[in-house]
C-alpha atoms as a PDB file:
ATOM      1  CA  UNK A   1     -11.839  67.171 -24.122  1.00  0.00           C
ATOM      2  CA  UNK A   2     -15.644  67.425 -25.487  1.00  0.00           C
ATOM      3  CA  UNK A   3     -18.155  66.615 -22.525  1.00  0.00           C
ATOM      4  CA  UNK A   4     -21.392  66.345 -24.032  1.00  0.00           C
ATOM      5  CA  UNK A   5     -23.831  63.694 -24.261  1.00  0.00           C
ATOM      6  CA  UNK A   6     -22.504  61.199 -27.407  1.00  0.00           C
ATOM      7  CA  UNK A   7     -18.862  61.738 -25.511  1.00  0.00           C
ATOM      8  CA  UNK A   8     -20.085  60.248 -22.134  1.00  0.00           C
ATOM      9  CA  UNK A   9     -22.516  57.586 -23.875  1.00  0.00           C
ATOM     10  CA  UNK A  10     -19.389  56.198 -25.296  1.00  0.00           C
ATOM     11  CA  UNK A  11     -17.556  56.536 -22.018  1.00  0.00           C
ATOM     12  CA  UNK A  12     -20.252  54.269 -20.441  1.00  0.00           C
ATOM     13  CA  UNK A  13     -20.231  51.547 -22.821  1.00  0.00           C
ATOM     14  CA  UNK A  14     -16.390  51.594 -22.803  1.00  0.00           C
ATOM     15  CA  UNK A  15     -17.092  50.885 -18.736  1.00  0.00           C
ATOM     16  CA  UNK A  16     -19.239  48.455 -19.589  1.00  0.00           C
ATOM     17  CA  UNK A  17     -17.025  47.044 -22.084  1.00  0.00           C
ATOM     18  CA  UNK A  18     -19.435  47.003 -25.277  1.00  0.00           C
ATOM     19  CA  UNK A  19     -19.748  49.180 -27.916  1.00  0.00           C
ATOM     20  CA  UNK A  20     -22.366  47.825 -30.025  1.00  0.00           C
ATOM     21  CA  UNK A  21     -25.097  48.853 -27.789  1.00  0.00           C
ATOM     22  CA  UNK A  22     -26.105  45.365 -26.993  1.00  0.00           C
ATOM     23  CA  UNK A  23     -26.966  44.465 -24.429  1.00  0.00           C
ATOM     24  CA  UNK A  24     -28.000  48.651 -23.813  1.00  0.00           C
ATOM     25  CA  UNK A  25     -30.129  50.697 -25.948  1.00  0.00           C
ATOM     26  CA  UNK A  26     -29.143  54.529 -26.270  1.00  0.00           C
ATOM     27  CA  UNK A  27     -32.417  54.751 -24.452  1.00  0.00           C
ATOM     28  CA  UNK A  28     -30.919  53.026 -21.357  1.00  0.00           C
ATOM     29  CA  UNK A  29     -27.853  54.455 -21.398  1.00  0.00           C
ATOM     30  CA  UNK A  30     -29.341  57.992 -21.289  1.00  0.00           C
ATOM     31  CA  UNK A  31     -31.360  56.731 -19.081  1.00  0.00           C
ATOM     32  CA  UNK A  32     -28.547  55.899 -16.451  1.00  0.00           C
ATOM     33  CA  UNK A  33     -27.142  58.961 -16.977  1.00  0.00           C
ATOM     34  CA  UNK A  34     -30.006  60.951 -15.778  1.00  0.00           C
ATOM     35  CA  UNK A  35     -30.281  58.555 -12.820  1.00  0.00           C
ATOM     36  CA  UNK A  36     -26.655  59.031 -11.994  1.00  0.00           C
ATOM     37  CA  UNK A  37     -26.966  63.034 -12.654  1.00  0.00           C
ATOM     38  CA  UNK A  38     -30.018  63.496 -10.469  1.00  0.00           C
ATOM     39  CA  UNK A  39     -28.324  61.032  -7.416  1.00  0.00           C
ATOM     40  CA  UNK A  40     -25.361  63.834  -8.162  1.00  0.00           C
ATOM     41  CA  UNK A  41     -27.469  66.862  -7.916  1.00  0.00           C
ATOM     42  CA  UNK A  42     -29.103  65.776  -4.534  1.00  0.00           C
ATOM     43  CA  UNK A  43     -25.469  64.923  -3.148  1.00  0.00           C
ATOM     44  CA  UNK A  44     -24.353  68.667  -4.309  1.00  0.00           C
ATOM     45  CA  UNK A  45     -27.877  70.345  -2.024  1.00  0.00           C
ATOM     46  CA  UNK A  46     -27.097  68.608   1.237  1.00  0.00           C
ATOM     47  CA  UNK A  47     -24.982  70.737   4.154  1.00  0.00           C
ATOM     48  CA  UNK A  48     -21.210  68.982   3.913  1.00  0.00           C
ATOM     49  CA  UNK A  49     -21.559  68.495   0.113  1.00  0.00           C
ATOM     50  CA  UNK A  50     -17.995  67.119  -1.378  1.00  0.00           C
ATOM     51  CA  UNK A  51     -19.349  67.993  -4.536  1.00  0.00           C
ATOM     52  CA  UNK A  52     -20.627  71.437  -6.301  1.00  0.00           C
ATOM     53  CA  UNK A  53     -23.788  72.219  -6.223  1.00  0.00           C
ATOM     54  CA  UNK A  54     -24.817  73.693  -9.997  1.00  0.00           C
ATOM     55  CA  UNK A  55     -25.652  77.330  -8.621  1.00  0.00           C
ATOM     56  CA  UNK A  56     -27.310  80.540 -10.705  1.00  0.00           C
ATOM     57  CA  UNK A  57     -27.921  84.073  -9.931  1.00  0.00           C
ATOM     58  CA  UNK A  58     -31.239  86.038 -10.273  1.00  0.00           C
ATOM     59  CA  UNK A  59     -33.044  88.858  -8.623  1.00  0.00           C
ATOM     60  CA  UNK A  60     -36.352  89.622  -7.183  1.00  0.00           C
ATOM     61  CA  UNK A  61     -37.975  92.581  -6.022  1.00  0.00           C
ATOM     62  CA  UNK A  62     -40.269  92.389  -3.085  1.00  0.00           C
ATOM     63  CA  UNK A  63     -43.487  94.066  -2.891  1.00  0.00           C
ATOM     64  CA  UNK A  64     -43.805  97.073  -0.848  1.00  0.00           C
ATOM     65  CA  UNK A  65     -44.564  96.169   2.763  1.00  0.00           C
ATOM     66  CA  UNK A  66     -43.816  92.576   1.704  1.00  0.00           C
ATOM     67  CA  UNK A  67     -40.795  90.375   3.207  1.00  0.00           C
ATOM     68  CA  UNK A  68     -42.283  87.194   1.195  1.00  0.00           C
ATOM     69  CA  UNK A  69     -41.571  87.280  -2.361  1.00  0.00           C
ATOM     70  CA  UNK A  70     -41.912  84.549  -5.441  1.00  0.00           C
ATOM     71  CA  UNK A  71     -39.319  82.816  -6.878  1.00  0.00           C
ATOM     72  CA  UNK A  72     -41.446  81.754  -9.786  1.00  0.00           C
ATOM     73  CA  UNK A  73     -38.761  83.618 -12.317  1.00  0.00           C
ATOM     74  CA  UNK A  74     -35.983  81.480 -11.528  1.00  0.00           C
ATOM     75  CA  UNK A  75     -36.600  78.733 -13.683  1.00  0.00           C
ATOM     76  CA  UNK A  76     -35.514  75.169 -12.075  1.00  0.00           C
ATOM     77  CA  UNK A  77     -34.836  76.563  -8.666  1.00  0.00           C
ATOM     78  CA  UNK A  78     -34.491  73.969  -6.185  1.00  0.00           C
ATOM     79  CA  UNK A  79     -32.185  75.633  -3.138  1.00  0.00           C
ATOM     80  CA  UNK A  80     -31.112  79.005  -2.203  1.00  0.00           C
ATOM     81  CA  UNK A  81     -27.727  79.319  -0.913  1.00  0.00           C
ATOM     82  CA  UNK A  82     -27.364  83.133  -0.796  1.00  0.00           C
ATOM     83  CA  UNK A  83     -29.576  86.495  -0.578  1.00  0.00           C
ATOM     84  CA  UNK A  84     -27.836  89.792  -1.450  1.00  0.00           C
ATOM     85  CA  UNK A  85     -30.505  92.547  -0.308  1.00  0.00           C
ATOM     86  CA  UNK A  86     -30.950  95.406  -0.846  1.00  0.00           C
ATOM     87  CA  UNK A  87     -28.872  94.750  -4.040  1.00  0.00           C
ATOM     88  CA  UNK A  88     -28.065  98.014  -6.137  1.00  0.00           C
ATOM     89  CA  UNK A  89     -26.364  96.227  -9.203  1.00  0.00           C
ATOM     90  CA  UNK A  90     -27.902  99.465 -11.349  1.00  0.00           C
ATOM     91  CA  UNK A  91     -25.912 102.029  -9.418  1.00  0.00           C
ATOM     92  CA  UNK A  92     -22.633 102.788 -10.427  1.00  0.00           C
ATOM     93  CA  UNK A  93     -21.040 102.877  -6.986  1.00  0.00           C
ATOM     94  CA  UNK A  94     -22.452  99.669  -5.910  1.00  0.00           C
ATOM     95  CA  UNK A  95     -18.922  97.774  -6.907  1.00  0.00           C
ATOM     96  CA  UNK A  96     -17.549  99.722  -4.344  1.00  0.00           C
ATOM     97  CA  UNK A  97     -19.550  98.315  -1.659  1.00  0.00           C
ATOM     98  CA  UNK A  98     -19.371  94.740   0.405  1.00  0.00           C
ATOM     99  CA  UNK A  99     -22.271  92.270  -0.486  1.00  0.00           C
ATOM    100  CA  UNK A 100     -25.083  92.413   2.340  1.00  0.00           C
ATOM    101  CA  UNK A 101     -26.091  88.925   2.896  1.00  0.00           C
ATOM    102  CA  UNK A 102     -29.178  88.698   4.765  1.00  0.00           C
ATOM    103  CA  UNK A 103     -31.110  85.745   6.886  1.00  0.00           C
ATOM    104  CA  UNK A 104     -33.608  84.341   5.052  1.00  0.00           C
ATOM    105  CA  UNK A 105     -36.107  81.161   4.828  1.00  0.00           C
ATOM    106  CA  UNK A 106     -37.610  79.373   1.644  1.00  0.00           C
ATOM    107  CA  UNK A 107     -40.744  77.662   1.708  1.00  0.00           C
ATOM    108  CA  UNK A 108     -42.611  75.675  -0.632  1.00  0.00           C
ATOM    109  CA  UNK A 109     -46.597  75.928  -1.093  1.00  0.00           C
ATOM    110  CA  UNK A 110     -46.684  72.754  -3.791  1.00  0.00           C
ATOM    111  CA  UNK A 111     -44.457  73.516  -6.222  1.00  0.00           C
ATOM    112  CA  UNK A 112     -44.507  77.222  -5.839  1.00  0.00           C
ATOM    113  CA  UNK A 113     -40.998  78.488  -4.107  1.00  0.00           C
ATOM    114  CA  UNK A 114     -41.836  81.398  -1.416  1.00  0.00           C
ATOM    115  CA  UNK A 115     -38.902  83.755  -0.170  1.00  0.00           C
ATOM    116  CA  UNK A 116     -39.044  84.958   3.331  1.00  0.00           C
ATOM    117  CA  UNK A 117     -36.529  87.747   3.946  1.00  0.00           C
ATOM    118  CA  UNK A 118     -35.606  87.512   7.571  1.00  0.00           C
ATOM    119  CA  UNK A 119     -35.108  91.024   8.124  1.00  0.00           C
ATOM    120  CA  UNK A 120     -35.530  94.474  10.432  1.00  0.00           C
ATOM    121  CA  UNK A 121     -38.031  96.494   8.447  1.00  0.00           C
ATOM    122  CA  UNK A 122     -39.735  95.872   5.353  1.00  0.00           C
ATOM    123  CA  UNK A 123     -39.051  95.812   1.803  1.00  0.00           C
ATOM    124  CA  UNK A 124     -40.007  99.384  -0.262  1.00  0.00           C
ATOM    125  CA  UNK A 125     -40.889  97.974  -3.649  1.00  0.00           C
ATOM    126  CA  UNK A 126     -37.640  98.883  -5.021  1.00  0.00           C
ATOM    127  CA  UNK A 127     -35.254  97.441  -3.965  1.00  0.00           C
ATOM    128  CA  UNK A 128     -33.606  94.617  -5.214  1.00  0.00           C
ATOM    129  CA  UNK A 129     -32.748  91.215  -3.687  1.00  0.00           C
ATOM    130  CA  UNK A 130     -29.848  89.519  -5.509  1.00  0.00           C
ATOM    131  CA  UNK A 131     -30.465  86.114  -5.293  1.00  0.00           C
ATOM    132  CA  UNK A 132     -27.638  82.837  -5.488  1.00  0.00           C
ATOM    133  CA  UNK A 133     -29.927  79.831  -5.895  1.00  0.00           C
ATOM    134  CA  UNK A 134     -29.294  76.083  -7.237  1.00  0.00           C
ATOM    135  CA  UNK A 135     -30.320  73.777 -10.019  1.00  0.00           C
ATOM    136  CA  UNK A 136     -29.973  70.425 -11.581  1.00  0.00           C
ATOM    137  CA  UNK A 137     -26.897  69.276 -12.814  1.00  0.00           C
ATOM    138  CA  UNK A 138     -26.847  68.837 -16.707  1.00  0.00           C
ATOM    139  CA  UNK A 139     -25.204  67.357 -19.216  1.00  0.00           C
ATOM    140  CA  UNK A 140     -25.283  69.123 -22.771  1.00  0.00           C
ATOM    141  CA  UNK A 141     -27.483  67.525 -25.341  1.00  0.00           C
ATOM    142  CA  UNK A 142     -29.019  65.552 -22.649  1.00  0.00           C
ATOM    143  CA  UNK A 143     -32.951  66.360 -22.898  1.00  0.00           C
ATOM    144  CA  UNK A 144     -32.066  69.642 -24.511  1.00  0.00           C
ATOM    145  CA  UNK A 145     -29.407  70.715 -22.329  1.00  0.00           C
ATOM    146  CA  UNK A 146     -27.146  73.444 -23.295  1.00  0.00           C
ATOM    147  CA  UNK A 147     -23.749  72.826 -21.093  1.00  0.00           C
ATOM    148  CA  UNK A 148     -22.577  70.083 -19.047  1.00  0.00           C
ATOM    149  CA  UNK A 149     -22.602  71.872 -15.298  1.00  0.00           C
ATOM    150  CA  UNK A 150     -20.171  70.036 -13.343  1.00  0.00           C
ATOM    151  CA  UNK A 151     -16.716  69.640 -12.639  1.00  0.00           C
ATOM    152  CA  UNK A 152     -14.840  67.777 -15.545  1.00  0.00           C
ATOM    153  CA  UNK A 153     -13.053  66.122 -12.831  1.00  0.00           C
ATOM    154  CA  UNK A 154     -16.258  64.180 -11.569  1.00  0.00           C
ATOM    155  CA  UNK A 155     -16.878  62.690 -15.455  1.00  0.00           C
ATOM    156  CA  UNK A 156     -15.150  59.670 -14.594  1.00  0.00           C
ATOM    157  CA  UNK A 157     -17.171  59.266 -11.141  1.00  0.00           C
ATOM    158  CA  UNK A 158     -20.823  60.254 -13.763  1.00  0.00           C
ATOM    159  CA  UNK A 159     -19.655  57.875 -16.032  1.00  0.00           C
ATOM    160  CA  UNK A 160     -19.366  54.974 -13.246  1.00  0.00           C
ATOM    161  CA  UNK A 161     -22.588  55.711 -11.927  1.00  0.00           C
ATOM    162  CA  UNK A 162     -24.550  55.747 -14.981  1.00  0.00           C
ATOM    163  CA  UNK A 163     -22.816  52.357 -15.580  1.00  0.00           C
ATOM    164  CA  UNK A 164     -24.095  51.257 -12.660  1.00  0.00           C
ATOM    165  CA  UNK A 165     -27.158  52.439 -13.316  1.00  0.00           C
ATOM    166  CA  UNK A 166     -27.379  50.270 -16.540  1.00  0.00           C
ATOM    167  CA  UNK A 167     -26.293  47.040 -14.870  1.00  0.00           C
ATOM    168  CA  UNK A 168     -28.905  47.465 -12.595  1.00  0.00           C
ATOM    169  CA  UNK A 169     -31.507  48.223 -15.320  1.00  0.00           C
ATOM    170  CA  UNK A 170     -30.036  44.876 -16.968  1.00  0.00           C
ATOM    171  CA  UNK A 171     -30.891  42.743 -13.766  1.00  0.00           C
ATOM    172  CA  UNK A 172     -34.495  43.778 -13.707  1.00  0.00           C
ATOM    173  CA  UNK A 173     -34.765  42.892 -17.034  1.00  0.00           C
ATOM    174  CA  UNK A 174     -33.749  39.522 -16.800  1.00  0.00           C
ATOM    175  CA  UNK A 175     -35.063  38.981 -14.005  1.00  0.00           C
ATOM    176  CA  UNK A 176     -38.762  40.321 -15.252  1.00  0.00           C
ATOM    177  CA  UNK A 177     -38.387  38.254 -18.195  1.00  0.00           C
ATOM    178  CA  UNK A 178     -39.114  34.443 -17.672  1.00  0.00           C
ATOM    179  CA  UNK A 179     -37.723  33.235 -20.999  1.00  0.00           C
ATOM    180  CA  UNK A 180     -34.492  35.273 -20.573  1.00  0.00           C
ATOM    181  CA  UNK A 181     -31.552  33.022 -21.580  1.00  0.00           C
ATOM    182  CA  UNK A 182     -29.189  34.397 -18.680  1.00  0.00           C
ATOM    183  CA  UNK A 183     -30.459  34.553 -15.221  1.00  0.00           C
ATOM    184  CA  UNK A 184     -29.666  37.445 -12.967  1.00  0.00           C
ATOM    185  CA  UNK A 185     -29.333  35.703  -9.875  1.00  0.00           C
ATOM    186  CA  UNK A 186     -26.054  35.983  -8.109  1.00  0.00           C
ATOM    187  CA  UNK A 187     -23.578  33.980  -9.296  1.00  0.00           C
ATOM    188  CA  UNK A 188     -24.328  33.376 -12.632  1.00  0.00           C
ATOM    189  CA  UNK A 189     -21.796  35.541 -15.345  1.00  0.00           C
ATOM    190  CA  UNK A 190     -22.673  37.929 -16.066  1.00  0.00           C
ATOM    191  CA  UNK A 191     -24.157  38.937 -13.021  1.00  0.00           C
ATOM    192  CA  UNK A 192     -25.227  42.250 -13.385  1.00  0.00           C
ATOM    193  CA  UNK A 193     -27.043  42.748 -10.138  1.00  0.00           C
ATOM    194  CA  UNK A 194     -23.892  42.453  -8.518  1.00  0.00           C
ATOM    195  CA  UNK A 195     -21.437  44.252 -10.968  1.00  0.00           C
ATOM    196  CA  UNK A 196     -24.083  47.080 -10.610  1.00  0.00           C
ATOM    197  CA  UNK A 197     -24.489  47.404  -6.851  1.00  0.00           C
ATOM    198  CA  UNK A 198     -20.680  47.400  -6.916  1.00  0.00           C
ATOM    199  CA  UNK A 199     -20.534  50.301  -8.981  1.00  0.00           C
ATOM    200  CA  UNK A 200     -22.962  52.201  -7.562  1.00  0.00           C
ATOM    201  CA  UNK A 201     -21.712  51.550  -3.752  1.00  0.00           C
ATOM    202  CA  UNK A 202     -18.417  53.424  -5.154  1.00  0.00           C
ATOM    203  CA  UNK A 203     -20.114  55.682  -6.832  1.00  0.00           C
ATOM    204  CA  UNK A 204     -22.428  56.756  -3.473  1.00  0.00           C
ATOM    205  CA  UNK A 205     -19.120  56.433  -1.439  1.00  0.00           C
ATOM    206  CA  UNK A 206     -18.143  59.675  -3.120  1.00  0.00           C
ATOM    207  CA  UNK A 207     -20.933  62.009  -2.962  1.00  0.00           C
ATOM    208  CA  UNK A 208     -21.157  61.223   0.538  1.00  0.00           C
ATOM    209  CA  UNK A 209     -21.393  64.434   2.539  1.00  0.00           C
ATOM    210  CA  UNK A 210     -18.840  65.444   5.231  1.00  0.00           C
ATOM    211  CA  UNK A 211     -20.323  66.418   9.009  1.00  0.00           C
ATOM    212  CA  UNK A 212     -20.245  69.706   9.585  1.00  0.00           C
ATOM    213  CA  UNK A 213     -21.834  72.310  12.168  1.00  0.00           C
ATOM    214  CA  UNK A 214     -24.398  74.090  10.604  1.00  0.00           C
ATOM    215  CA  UNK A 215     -24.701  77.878  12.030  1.00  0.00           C
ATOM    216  CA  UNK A 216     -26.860  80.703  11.142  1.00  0.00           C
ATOM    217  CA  UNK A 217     -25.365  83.730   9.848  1.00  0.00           C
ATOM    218  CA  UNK A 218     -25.671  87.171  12.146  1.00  0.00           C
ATOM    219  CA  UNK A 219     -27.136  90.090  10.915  1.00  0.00           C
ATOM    220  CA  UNK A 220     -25.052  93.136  10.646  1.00  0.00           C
END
């Protein structure tokens, strides 16, 4: 089944049960699909997520004498879950060997994401540190996106969400807009306040995270 954009614009309207765009611009529609993709990307960063996070894999090398390093190269960070270091992925014989996750903190100086390897002794300037960090979720050919990221069995749950999204969008509308024909009040059909909280309550219902015990890893 295709999953890019034009496949789950059409998947939206079908939700919201018009396909001629009115009352929904392609605009809006996108626009509830970003909403609904970043609510979906924050779900997948907190600890207990029930859904993926969209994670990629880069490497730094620290400066000699340095345990703080800049993770300006990986484009769109926004988390690190993982740090392999040191990581020999140019060395033949490194297969052979057990990944050495290490403790480690990131920190954020404005926009700029920091490193700190939480280490015994200090990095040479060679070494490598493999690093398993997370992005946004994307949807391909939304605002030049290449792939849709997540799990084809959460398009359904997208979908609802950026329908939810829209509904809500409609409300404010109507309710900005003094000479609109149809009030958005409760109660009144279509009442897109309320078909859009209802969507989005299920839609939240599912990226809600589970409670677990959060420890920290031990060095070895």
């Amino acid at each position: 089944m295709a999953r890019a954009l034009a496949d789950f614009e059409t998947r939206v309207l079908d939700l919201l049960t018009n396909t001629t765009h009115a009352p929904w611009s392609e605009k809006q529609i996108d626009e509830g699909l970003r909403q609904a993709l970043a609510e979906y990307t924050r779900a997948s960063l907190v600890v207990g997520a029930v859904v993926s996070a969209n994670e990629k894999i880069g490497t730094v090398t620290p400066t000699l004498n340095w345990r703080e390093v800049s993770l300006a190269a990986l484009t769109g960070l926004l988390d690190v879950a993982r740090v392999w270091f040191p990581y020999y992925g140019a060395d033949p014989n490194y297969y052979a060997e057990l990944p050495r996750w290490v403790d480690f903190e990131l920190w954020w100086n404005a926009s700029a994401s920091i490193l700190f390897l939480d280490i015994e002794g200090v990095p040479d300037g060679v070494q490598v540190a493999r690093v398993f960090y997370r992005v946004a979720h994307t949807i391909d050919d939304l605002d030049g996106a290449a792939a849709t990221s997540f799990s084809a069995a959460d398009d359904a749950l997208l979908v609802s969400g950026a329908a939810g999204f829209c509904c809500a969008m409609r409300a404010l509308d109507l309710a900005s807009n003094a000479d609109a024909a149809i009030s958005s009040a409760e109660g009144t059909v279509p009442n897109f306040k309320g078909i859009g909280a209802a969507l989005l309550d299920d839609f939240r219902s599912h990226l809600t995270p589970r409670h677990v015990a959060r420890t920290r890893r031990l060095r070895r």
